[in-house]
C-alpha atoms as a PDB file:
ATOM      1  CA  UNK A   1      83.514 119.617 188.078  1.00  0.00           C
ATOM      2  CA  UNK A   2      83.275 119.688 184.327  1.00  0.00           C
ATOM      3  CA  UNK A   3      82.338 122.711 182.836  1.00  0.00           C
ATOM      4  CA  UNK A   4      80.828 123.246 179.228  1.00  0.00           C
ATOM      5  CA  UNK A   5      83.295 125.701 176.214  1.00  0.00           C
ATOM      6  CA  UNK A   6      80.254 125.472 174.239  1.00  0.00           C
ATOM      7  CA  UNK A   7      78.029 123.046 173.122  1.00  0.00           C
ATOM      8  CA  UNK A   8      80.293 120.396 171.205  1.00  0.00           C
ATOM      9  CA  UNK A   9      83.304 120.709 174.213  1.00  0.00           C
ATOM     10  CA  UNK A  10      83.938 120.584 178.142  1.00  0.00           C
ATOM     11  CA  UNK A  11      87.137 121.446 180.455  1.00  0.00           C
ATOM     12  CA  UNK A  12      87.822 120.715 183.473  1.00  0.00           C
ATOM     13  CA  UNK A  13      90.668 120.879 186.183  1.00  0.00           C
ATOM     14  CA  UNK A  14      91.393 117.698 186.948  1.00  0.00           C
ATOM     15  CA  UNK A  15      93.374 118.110 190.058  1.00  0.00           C
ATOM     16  CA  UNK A  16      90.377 119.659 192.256  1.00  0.00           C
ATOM     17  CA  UNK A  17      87.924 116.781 190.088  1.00  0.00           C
ATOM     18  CA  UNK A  18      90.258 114.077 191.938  1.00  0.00           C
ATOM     19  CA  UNK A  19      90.941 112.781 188.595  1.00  0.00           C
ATOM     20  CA  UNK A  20      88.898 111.567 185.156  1.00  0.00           C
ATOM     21  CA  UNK A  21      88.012 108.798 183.297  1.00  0.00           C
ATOM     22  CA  UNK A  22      87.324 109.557 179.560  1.00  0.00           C
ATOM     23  CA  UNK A  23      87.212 107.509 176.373  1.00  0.00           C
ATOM     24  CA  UNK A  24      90.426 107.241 174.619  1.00  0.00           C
ATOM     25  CA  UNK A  25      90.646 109.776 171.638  1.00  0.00           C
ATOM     26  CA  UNK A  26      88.323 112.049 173.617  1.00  0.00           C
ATOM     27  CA  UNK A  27      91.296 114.718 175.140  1.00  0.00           C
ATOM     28  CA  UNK A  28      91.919 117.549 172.817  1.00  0.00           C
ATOM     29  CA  UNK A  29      94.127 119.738 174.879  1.00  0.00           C
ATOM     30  CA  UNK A  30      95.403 120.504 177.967  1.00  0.00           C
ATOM     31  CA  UNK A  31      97.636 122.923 180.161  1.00  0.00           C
ATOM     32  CA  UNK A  32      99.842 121.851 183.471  1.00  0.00           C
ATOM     33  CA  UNK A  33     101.239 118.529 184.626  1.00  0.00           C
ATOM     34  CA  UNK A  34      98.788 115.629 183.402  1.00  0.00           C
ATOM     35  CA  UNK A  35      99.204 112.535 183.118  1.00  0.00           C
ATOM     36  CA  UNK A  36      97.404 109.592 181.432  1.00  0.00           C
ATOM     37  CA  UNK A  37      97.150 105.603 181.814  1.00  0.00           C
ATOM     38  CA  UNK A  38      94.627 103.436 180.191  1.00  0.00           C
ATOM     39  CA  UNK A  39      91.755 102.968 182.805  1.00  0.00           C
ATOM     40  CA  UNK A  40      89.119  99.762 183.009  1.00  0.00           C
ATOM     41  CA  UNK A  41      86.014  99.442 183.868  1.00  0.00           C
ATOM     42  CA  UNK A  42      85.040  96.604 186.238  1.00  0.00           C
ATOM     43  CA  UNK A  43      83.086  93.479 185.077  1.00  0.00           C
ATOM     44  CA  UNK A  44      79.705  92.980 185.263  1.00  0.00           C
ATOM     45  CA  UNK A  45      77.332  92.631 188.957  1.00  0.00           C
ATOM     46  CA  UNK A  46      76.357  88.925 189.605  1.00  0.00           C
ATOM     47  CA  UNK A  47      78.047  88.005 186.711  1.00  0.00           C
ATOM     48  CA  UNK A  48      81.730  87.352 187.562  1.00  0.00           C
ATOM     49  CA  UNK A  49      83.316  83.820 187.813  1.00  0.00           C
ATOM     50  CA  UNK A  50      81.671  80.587 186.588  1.00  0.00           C
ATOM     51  CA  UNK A  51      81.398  79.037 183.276  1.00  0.00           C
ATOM     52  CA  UNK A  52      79.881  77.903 180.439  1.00  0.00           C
ATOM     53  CA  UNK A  53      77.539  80.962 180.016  1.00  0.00           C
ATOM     54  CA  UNK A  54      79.081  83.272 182.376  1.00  0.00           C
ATOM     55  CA  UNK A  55      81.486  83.261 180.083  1.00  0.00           C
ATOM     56  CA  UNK A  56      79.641  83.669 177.392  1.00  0.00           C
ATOM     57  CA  UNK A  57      78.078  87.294 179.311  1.00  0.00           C
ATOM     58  CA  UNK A  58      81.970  87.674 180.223  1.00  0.00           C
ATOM     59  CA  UNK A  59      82.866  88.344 176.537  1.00  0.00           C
ATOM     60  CA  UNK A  60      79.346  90.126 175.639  1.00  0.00           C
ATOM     61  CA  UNK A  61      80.059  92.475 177.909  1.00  0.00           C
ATOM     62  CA  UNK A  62      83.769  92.898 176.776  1.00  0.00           C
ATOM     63  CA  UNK A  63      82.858  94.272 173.829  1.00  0.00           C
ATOM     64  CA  UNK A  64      79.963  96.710 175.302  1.00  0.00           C
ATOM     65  CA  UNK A  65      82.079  99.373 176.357  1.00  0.00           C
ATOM     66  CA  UNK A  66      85.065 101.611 175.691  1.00  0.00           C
ATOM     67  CA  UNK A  67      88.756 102.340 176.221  1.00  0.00           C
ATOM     68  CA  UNK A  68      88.803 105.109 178.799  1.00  0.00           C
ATOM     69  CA  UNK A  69      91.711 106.636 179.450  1.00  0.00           C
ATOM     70  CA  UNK A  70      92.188 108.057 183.398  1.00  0.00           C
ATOM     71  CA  UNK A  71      94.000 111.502 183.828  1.00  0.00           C
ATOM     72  CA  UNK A  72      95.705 112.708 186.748  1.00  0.00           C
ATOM     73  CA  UNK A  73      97.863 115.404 187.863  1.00  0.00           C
ATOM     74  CA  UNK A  74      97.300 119.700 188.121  1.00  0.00           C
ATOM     75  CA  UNK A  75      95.825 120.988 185.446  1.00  0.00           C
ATOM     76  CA  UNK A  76      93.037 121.271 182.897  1.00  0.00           C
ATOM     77  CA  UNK A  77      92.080 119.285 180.668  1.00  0.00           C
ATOM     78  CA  UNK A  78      89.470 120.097 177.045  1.00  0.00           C
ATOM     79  CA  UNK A  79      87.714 117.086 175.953  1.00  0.00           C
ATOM     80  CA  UNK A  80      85.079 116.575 173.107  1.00  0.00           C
ATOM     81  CA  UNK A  81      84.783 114.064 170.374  1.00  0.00           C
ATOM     82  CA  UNK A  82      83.850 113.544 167.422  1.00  0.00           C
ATOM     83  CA  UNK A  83      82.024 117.209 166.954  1.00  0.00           C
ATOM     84  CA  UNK A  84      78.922 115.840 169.471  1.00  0.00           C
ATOM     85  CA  UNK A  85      76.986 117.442 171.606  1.00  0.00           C
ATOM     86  CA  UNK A  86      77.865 117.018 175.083  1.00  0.00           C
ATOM     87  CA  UNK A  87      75.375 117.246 178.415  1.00  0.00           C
ATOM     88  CA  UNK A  88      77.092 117.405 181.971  1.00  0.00           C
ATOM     89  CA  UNK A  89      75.230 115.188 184.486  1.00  0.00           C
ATOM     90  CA  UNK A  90      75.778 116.061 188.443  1.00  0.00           C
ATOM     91  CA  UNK A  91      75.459 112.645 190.788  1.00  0.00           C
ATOM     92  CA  UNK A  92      74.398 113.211 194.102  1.00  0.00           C
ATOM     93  CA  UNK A  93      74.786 110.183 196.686  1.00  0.00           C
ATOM     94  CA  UNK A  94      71.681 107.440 196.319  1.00  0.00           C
ATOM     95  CA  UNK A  95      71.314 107.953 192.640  1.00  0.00           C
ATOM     96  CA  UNK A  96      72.686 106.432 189.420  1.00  0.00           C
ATOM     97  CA  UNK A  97      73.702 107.031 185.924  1.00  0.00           C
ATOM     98  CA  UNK A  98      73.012 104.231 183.570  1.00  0.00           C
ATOM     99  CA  UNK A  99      74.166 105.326 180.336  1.00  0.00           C
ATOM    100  CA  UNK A 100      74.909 103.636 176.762  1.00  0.00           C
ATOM    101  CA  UNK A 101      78.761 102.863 176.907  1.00  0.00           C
ATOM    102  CA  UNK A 102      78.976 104.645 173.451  1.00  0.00           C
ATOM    103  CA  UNK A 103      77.255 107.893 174.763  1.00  0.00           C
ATOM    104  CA  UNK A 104      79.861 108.314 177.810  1.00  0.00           C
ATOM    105  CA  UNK A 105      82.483 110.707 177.393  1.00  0.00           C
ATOM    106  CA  UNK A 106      84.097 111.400 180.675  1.00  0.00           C
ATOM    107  CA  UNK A 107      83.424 111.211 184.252  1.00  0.00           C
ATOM    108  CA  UNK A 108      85.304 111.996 187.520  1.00  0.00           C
ATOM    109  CA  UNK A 109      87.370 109.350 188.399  1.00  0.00           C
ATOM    110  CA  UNK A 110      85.582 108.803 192.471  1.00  0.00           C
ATOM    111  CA  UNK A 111      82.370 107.486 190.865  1.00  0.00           C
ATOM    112  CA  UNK A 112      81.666 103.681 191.416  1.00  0.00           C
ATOM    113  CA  UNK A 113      81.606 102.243 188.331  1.00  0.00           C
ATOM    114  CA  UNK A 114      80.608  98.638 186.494  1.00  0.00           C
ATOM    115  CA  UNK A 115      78.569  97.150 183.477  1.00  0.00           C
ATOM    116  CA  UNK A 116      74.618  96.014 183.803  1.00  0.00           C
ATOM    117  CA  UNK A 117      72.828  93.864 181.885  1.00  0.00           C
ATOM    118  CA  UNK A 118      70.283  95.589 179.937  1.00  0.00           C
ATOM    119  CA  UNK A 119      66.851  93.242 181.446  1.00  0.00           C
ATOM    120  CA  UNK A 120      65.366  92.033 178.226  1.00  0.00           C
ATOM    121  CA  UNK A 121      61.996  90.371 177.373  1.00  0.00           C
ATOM    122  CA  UNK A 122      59.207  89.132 175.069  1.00  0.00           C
ATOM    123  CA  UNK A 123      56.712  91.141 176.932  1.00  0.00           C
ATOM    124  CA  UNK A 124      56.837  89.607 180.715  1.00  0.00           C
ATOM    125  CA  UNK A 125      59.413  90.981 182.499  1.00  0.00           C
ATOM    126  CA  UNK A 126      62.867  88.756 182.887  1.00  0.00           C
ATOM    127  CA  UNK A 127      66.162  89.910 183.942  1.00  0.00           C
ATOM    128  CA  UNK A 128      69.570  88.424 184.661  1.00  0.00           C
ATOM    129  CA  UNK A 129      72.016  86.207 182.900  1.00  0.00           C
ATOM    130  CA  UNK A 130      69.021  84.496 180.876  1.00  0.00           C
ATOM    131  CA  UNK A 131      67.544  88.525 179.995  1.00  0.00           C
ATOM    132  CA  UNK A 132      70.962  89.288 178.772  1.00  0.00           C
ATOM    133  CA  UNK A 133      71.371  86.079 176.471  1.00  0.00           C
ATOM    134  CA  UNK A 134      67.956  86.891 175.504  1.00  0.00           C
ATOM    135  CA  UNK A 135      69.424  90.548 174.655  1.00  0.00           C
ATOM    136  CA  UNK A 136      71.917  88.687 172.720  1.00  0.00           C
ATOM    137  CA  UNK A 137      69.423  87.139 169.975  1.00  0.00           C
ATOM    138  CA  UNK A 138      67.458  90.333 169.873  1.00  0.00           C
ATOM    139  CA  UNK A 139      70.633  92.546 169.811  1.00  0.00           C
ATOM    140  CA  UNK A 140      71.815  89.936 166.799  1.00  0.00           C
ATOM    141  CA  UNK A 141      68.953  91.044 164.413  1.00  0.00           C
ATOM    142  CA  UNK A 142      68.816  94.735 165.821  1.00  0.00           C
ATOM    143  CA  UNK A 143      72.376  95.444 166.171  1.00  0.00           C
ATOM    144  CA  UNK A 144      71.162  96.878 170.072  1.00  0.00           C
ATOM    145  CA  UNK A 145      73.338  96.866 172.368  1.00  0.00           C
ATOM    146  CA  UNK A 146      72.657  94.529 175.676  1.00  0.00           C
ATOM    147  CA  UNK A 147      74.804  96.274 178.265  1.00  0.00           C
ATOM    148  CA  UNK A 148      75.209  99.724 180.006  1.00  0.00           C
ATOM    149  CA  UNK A 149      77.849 101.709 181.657  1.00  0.00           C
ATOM    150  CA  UNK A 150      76.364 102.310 185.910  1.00  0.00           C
ATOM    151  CA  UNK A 151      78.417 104.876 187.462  1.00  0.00           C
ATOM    152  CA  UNK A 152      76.827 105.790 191.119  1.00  0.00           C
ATOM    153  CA  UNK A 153      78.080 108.087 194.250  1.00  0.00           C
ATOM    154  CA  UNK A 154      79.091 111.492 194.137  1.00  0.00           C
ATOM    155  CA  UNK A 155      80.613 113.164 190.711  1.00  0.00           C
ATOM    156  CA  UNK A 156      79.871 114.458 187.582  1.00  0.00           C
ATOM    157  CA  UNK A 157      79.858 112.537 184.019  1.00  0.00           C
ATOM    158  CA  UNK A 158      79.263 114.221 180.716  1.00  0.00           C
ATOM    159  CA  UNK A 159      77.098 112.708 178.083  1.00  0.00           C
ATOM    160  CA  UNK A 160      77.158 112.607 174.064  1.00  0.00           C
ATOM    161  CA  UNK A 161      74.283 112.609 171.660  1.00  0.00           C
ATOM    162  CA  UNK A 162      73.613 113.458 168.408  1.00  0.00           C
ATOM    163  CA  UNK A 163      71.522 116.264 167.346  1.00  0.00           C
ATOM    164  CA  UNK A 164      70.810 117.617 170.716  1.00  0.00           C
ATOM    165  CA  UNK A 165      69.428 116.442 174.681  1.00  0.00           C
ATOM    166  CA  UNK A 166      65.756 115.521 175.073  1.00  0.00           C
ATOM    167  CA  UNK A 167      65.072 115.594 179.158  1.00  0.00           C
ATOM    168  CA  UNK A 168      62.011 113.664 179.651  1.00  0.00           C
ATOM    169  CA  UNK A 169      60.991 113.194 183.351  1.00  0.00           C
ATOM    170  CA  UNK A 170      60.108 109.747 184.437  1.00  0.00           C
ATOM    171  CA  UNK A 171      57.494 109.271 187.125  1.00  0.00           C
ATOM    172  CA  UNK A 172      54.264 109.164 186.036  1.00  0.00           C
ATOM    173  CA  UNK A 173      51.364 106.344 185.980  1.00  0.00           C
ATOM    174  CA  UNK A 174      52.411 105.560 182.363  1.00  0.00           C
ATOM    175  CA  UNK A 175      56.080 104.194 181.048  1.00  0.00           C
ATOM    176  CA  UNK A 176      58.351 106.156 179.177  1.00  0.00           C
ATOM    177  CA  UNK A 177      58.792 104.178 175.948  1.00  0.00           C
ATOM    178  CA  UNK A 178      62.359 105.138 173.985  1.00  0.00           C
ATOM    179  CA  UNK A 179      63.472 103.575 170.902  1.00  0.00           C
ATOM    180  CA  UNK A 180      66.969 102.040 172.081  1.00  0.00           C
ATOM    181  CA  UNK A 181      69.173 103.727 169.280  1.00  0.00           C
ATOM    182  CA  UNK A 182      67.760 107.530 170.879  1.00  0.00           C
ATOM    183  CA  UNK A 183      68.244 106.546 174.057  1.00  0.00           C
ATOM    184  CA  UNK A 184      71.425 107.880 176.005  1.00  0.00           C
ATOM    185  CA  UNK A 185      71.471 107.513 179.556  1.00  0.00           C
ATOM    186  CA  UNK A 186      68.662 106.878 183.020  1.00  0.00           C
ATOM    187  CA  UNK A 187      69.524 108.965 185.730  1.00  0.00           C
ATOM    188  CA  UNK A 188      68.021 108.819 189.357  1.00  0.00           C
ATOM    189  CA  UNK A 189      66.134 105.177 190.757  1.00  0.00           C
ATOM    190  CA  UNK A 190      64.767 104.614 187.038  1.00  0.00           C
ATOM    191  CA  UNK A 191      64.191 100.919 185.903  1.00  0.00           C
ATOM    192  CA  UNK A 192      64.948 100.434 182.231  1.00  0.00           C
ATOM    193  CA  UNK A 193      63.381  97.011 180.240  1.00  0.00           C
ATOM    194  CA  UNK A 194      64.081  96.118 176.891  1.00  0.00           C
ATOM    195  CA  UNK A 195      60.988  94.827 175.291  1.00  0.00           C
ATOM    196  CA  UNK A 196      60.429  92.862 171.661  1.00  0.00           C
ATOM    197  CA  UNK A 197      57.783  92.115 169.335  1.00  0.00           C
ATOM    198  CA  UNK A 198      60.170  90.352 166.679  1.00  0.00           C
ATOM    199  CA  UNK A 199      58.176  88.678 164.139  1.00  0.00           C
ATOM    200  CA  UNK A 200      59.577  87.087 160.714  1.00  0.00           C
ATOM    201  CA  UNK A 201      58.998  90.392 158.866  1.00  0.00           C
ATOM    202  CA  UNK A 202      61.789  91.795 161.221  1.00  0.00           C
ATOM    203  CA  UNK A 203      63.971  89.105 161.207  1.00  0.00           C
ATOM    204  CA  UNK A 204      64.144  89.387 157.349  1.00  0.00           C
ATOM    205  CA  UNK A 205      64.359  93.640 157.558  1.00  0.00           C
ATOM    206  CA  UNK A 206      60.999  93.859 156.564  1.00  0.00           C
ATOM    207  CA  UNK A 207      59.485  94.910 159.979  1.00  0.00           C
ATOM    208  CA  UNK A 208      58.105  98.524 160.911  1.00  0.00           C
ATOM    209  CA  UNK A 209      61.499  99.378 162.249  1.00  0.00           C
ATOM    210  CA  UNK A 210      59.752  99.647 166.067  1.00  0.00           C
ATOM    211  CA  UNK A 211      60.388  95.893 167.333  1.00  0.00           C
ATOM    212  CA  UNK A 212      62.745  96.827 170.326  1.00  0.00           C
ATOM    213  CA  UNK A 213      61.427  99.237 172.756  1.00  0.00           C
ATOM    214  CA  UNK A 214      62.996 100.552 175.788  1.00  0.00           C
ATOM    215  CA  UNK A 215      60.226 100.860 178.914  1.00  0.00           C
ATOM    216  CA  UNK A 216      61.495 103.756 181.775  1.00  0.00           C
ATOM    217  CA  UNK A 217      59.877 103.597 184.848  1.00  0.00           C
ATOM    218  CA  UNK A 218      60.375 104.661 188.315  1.00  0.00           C
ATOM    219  CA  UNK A 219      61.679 108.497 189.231  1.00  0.00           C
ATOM    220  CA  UNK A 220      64.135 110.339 187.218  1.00  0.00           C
ATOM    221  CA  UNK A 221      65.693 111.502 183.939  1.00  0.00           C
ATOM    222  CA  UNK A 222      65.800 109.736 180.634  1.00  0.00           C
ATOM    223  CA  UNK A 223      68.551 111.574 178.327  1.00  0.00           C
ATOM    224  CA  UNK A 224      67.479 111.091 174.647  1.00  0.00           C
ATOM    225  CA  UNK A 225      69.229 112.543 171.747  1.00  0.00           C
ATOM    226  CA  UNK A 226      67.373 114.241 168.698  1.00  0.00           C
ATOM    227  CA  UNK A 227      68.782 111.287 165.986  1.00  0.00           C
ATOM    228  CA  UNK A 228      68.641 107.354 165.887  1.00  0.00           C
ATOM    229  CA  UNK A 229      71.912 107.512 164.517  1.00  0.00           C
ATOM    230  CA  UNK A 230      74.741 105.297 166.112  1.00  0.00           C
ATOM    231  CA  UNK A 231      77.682 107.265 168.014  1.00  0.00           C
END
């Protein structure tokens, strides 16, 4: 559905994409009848209702993704932002998109969508509510984010990045190891695990810089971009 001006812009018509989802501040022009209301992404899976530290994920996750605004109508819309490059992902049924809230421009509206906990751990696997308040303390020192954007079914979504796409395939005997500020998005049945080795030399910004790694297994795509720097 979307289709790329160049490398920094996309358009598409958003009457035969069904509608789209974009962050807010990302339209820069378009032509027809459109129309545009602020859009939400659903909560969290397994993490709704409760207390106590459900709500404490609740708010985490509040403030782990962006305003999108959802356009509808006939016509055709431009979107870019903030001079990035973009990438155009195409979903096909079975396979997800988990991608950095941050590093999401737009998507067509018919995608499912909702917010995952990142799985988080000292080196032994551990997922859930406790992985993402794990995320939290780690995330504290690192400034990492500890939740991703999971849109699934059949679509398209466009990606941003800085400096450029890096493709790298996942599905061989050995993990794909990403530092977490580079990584972008997971696309296809790829399991993502956030993985520290914080000593005191860290937690005082002393540290080699490495002490959060993100492990990719399974078969797929992991999107990096060329830069560390934050979007």
């Amino acid at each position: 559905m979307f289709e790329k001006v160049n490398g920094k812009v996309v358009k598409v018509n958003v009457g035969m994409a069904g509608g789209v989802a974009a962050r807010t501040g990302a339209m820069l022009f378009y032509t027809g009848d459109v129309s545009f209301a602020p859009h939400q992404i659903p909560g969290g899976q397994g993490m709704g209702g409760g207390g106590g530290l459900m709500r404490v994920a609740g708010r985490m996750m509040a403030g782990e993704h962006e305003r999108t605004m959802l356009a509808q109508g006939t016509g055709e819309v431009h979107y870019g932002f903030a001079g990035l490059e973009v990438h155009v992902v195409q979903l096909q049924p079975g396979a997800t998109l988990r991608v950095e809230a941050s590093r999401l421009l737009a998507n067509t509206a018919g995608l499912q969508s909702s917010i995952v906990s990142v799985m988080s751990s000292g080196g032994g696997g551990g997922g859930g509510l406790m992985g993402a308040l794990r995320g939290a303390a780690t995330g504290a020192l690192t400034g990492q984010g500890m939740f991703t954007t999971q849109l699934s079914g059949q679509g398209s979504a466009v990606l941003l990045a800085h400096g450029g796409f890096l493709e790298l395939r996942v599905g061989g005997p050995d993990p794909i190891v990403v530092d977490p500020q580079a990584f972008v998005a997971a696309y296809g049945n790829v399991q993502t695990e956030l993985k520290t080795a914080l000593s005191w030399r860290d937690a005082v910004g002393r540290g080699s810089g490495e002490a959060m790694q993100l492990h990719c297994v399974g078969q797929g795509v992991v999107y990096v971009q060329a830069s560390e720097e934050k979007l």
